[in-house]
N, C-alpha and C. Protein backbone atom coordinates (compact mmCIF):
# COMPACT_ATOMS: atom_id res chain seq x y z
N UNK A 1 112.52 85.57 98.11
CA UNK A 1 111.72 86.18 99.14
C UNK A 1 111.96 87.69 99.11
N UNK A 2 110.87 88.66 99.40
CA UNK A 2 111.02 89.70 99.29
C UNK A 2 111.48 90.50 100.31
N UNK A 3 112.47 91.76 100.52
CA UNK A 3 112.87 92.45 101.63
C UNK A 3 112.58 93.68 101.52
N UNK A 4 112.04 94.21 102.47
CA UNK A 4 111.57 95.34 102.57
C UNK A 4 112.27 96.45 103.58
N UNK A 5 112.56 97.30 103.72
CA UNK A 5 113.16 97.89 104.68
C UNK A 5 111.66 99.36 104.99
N UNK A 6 112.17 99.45 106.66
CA UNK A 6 110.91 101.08 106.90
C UNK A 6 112.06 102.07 106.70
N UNK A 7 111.24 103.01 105.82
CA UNK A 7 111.42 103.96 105.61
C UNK A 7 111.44 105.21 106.55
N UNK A 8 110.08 105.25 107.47
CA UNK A 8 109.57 106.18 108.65
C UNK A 8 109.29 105.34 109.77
N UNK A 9 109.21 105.36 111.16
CA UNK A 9 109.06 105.06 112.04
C UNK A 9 107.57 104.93 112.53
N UNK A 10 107.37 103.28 112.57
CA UNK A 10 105.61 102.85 112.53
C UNK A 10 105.64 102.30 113.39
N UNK A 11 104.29 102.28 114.35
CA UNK A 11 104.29 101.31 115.25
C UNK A 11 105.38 101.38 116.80
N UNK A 12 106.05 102.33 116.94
CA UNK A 12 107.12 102.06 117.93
C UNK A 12 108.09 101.32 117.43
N UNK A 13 108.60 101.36 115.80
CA UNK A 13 109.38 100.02 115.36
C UNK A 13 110.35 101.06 114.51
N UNK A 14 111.33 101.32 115.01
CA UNK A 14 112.55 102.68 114.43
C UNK A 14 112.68 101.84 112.57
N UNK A 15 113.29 103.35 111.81
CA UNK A 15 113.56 103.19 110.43
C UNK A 15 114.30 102.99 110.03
N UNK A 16 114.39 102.14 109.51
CA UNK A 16 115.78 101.09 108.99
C UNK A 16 115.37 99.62 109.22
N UNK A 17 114.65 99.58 109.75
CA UNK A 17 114.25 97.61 110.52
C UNK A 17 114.39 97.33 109.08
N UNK A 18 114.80 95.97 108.52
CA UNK A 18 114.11 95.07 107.56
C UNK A 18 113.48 94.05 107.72
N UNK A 19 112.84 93.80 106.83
CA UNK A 19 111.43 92.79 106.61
C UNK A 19 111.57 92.06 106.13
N UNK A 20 111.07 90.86 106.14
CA UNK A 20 110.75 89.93 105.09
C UNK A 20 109.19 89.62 104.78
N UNK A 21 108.87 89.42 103.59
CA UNK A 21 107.58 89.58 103.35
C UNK A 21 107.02 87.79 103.53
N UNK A 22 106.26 87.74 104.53
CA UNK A 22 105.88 86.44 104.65
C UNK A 22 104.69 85.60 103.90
N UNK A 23 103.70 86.71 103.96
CA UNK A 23 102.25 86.17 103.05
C UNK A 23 101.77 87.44 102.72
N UNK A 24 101.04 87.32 101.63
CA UNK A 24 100.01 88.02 101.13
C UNK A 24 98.63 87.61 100.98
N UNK A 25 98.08 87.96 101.29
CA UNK A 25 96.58 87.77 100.50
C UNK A 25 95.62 88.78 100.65
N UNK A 26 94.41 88.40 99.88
CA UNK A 26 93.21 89.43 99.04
C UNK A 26 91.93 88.88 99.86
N UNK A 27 91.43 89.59 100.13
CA UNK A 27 89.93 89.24 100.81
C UNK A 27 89.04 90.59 100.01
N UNK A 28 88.24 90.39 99.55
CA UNK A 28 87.14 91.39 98.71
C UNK A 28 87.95 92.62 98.81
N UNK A 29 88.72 92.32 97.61
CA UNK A 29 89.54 93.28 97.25
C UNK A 29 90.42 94.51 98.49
N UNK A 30 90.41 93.40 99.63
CA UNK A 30 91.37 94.36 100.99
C UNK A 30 92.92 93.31 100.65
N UNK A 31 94.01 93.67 100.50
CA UNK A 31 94.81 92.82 100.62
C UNK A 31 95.48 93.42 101.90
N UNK A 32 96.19 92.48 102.31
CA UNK A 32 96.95 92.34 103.37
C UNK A 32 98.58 91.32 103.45
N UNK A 33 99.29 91.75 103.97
CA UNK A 33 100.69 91.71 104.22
C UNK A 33 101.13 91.37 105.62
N UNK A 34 101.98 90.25 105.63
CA UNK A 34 102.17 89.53 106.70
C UNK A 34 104.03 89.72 106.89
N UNK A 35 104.38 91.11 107.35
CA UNK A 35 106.15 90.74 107.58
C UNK A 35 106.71 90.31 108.50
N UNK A 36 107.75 90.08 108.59
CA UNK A 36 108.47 89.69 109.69
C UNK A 36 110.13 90.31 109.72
N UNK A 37 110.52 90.88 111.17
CA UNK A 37 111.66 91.31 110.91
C UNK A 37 112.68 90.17 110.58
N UNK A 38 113.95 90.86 110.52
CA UNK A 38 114.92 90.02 110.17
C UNK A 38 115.65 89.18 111.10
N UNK A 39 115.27 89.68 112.62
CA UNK A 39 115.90 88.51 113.18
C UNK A 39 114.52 87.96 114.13
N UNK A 40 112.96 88.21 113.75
CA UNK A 40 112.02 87.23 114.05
C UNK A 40 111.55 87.66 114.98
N UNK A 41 112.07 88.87 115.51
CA UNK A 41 111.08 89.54 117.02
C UNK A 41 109.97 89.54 116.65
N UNK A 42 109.78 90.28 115.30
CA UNK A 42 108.74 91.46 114.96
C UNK A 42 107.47 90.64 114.19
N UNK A 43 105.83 91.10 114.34
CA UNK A 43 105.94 90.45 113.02
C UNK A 43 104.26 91.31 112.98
N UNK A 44 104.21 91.95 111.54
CA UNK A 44 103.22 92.84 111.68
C UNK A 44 102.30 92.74 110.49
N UNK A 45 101.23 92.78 110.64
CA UNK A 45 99.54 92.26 109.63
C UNK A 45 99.17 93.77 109.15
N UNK A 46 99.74 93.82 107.76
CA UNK A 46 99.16 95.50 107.40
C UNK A 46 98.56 95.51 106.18
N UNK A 47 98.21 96.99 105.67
CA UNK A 47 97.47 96.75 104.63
C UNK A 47 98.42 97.34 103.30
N UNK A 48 97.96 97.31 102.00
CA UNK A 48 98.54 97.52 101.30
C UNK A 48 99.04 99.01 100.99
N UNK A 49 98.37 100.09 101.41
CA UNK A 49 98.40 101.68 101.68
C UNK A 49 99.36 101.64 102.63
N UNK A 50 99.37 100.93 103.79
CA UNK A 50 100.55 101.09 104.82
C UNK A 50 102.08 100.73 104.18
N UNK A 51 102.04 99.45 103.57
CA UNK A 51 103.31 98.53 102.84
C UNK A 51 103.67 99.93 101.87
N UNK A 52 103.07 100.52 100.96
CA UNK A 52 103.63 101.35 100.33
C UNK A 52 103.91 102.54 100.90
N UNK A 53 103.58 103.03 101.73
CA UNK A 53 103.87 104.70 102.74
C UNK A 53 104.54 104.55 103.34
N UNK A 54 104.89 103.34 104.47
CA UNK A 54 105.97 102.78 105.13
C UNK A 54 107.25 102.12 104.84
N UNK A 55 107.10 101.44 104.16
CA UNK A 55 107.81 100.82 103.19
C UNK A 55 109.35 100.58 102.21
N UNK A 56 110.08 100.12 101.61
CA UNK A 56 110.60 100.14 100.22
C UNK A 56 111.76 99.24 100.37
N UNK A 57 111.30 98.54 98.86
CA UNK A 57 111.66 97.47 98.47
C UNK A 57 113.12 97.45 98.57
N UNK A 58 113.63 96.42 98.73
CA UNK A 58 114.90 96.11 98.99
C UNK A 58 115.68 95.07 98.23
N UNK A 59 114.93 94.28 98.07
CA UNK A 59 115.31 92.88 97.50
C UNK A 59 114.14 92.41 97.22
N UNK A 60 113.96 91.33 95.92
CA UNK A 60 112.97 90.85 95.32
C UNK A 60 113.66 89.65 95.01
């Protein structure tokens, strides 16, 4: 499973949170990203421009 940590502060959600990446999927070429924090408060529907600006990988 993939972990993601924020980099910058999105949403009202401070930097450092980590993620877990829950789903992905593609709709006419929009994909979208389904995370969830690490202890399950959080859980946020973004797009793929956001996942990378916000973002960075942690664990794969």
């Amino acid at each position: 499973m993939k972990k993601y940590k924020l980099k910058n502060n999105f949403k009202g959600i401070k930097r450092g949170t980590q993620f877990f990446l829950i789903a992905e999927s593609e709709f006419i070429g929009i994909k979208e990203f389904v995370l969830r924090s690490k202890d399950l408060s959080i859980r946020l529907s973004i797009t793929e421009n956001e996942l990378h600006k916000n973002f960075s990988l942690v664990f794969e």
